[in-house]
C-alpha atoms as a PDB file:
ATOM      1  CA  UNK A   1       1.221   3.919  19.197  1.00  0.00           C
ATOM      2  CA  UNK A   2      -1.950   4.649  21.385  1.00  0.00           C
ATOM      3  CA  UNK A   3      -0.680   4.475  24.636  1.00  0.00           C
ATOM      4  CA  UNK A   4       2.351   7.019  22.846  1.00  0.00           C
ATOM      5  CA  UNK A   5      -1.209   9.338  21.472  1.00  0.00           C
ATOM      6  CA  UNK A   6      -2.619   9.231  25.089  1.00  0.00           C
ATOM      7  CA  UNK A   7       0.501   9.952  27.022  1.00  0.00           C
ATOM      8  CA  UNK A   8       0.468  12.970  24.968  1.00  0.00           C
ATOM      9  CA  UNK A   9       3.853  12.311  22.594  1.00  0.00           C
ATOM     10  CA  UNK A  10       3.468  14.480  19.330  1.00  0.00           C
ATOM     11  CA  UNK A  11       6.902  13.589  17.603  1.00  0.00           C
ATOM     12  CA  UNK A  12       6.067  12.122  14.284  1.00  0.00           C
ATOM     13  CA  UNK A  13       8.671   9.310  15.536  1.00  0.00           C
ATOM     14  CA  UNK A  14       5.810   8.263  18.721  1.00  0.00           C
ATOM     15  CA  UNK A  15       3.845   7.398  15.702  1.00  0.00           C
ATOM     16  CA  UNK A  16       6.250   5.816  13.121  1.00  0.00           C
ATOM     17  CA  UNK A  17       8.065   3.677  15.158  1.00  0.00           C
ATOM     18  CA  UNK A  18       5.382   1.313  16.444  1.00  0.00           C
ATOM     19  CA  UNK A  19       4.135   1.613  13.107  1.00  0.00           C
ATOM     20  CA  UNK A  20       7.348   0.170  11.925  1.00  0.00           C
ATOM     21  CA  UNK A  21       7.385  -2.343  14.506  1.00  0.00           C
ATOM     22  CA  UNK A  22       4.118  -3.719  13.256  1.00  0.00           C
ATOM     23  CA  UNK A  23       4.758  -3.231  10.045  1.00  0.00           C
ATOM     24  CA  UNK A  24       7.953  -5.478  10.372  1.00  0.00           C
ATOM     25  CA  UNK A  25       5.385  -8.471  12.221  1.00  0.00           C
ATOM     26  CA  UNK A  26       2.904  -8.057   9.704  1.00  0.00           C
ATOM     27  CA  UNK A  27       5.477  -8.576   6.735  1.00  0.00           C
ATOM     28  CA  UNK A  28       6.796 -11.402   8.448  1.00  0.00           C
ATOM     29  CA  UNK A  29       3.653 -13.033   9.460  1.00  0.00           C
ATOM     30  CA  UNK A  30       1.271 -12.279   6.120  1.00  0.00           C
ATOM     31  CA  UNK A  31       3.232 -14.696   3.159  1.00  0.00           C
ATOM     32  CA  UNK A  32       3.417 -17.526   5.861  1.00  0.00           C
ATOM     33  CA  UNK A  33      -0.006 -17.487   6.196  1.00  0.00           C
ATOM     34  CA  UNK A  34      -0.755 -17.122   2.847  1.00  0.00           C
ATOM     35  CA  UNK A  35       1.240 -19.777   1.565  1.00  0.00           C
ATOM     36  CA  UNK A  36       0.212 -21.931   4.662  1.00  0.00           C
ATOM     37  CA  UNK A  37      -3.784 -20.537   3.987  1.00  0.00           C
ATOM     38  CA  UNK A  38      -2.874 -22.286  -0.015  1.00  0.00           C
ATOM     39  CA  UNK A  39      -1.047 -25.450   0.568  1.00  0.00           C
ATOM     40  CA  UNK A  40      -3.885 -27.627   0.910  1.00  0.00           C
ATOM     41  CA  UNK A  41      -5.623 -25.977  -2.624  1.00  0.00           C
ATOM     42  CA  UNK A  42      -2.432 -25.806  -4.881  1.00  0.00           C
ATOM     43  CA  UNK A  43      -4.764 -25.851  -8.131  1.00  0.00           C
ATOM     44  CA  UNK A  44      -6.166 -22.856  -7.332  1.00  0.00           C
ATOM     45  CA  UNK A  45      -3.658 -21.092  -5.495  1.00  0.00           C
ATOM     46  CA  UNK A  46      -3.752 -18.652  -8.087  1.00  0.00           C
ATOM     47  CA  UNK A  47      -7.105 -17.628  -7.674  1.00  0.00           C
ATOM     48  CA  UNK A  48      -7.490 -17.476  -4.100  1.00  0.00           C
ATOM     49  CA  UNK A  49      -4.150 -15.283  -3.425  1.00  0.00           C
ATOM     50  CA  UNK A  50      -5.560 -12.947  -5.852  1.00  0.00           C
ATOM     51  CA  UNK A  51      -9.088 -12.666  -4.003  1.00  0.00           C
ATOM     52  CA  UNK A  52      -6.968 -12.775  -0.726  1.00  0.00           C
ATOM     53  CA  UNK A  53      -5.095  -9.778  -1.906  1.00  0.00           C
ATOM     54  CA  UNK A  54      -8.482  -8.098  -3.353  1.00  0.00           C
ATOM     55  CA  UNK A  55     -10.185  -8.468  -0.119  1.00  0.00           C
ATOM     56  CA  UNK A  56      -7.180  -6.735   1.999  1.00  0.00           C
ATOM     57  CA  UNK A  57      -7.068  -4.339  -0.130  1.00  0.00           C
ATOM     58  CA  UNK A  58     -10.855  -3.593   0.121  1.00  0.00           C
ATOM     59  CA  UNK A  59     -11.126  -3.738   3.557  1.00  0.00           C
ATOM     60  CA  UNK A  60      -7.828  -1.358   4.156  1.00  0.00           C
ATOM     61  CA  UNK A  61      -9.727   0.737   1.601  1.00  0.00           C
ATOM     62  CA  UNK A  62     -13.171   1.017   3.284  1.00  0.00           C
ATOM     63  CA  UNK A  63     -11.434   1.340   7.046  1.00  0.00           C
ATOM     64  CA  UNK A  64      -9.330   3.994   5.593  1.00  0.00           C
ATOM     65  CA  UNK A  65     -12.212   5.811   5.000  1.00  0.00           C
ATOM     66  CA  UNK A  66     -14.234   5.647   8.413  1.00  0.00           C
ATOM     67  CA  UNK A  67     -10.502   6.548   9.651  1.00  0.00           C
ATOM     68  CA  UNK A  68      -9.970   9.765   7.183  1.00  0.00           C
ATOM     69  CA  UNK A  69     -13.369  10.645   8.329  1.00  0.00           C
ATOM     70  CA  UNK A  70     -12.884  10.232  11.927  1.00  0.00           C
ATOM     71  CA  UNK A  71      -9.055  11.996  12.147  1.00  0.00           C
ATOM     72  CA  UNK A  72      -9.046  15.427  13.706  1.00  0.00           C
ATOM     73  CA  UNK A  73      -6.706  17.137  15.611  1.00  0.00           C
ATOM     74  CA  UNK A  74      -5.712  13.862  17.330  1.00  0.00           C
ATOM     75  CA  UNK A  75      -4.217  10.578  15.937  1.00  0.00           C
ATOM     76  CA  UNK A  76      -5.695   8.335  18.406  1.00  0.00           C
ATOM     77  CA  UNK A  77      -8.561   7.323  15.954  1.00  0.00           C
ATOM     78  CA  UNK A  78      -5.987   5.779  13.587  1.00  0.00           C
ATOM     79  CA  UNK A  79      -3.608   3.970  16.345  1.00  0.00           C
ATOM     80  CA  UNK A  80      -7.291   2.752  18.025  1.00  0.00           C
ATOM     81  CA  UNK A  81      -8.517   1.406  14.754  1.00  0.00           C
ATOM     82  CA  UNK A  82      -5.102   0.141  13.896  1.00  0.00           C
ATOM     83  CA  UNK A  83      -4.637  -1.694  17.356  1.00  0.00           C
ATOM     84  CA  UNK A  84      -7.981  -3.349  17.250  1.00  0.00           C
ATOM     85  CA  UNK A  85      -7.239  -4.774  13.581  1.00  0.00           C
ATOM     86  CA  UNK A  86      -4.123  -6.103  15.972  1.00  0.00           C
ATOM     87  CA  UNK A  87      -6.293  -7.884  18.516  1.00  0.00           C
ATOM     88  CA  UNK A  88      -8.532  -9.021  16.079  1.00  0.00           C
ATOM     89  CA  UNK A  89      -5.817 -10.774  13.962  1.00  0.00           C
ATOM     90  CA  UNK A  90      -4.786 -12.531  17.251  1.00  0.00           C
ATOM     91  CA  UNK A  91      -8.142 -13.706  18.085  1.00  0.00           C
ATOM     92  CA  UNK A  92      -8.304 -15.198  15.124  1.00  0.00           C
ATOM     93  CA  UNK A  93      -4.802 -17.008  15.237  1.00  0.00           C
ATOM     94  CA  UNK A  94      -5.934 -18.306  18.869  1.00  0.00           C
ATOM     95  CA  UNK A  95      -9.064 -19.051  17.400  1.00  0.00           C
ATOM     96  CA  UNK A  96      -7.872 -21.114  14.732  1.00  0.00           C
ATOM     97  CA  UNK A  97      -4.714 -22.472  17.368  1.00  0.00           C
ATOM     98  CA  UNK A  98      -8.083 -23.944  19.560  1.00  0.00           C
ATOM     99  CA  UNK A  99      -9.786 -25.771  16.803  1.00  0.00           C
ATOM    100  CA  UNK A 100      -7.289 -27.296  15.107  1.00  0.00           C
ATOM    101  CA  UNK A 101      -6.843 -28.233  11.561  1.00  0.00           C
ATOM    102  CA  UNK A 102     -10.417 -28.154   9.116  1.00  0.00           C
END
């Protein structure tokens, strides 16, 4: 979606397909590593998909806003933030990956 923003596309589809594309990963990915995240605490799996939830939803909140504040004529704030969130969930897979098991 940024590369699509800084080649200069402007059809709504430059920005909704990628979107879709990582959208589809992201569904995909997120309950396996939820459940997998809750298998070793099944007494209080409850609890800690509920705070789980309550932080995404916090942080997509708060980075929403620095994003609604940023936008301007140009999308590229939104697919910038929105590919970094991308990197930084795969630095912390390959984080994880390296240290193996707690």
């Amino acid at each position: 979606m940024a590369a699509a923003i800084v080649m200069g596309a402007t059809s709504p589809a430059a920005l909704a397909l990628p979107m879709a594309v990582y959208l589809c990963g992201l569904g995909l990915a997120m309950p396996q590593s939820m459940a997998g995240a809750l298998t070793p605490f099944p007494e209080r799996a409850g609890a800690a998909s509920s705070l789980l939830g309550f932080l995404q939803q916090a942080t997509a909140s708060a980075i929403g806003i620095v994003v609604g504040q940023m936008l301007g004529a140009s999308a590229l704030p939104l697919a910038a933030v929105i590919a970094a969130m991308g990197v930084l969930a795969l630095a912390l897979a390959l984080y994880k990956r390296a240290i193996g098991p707690v």
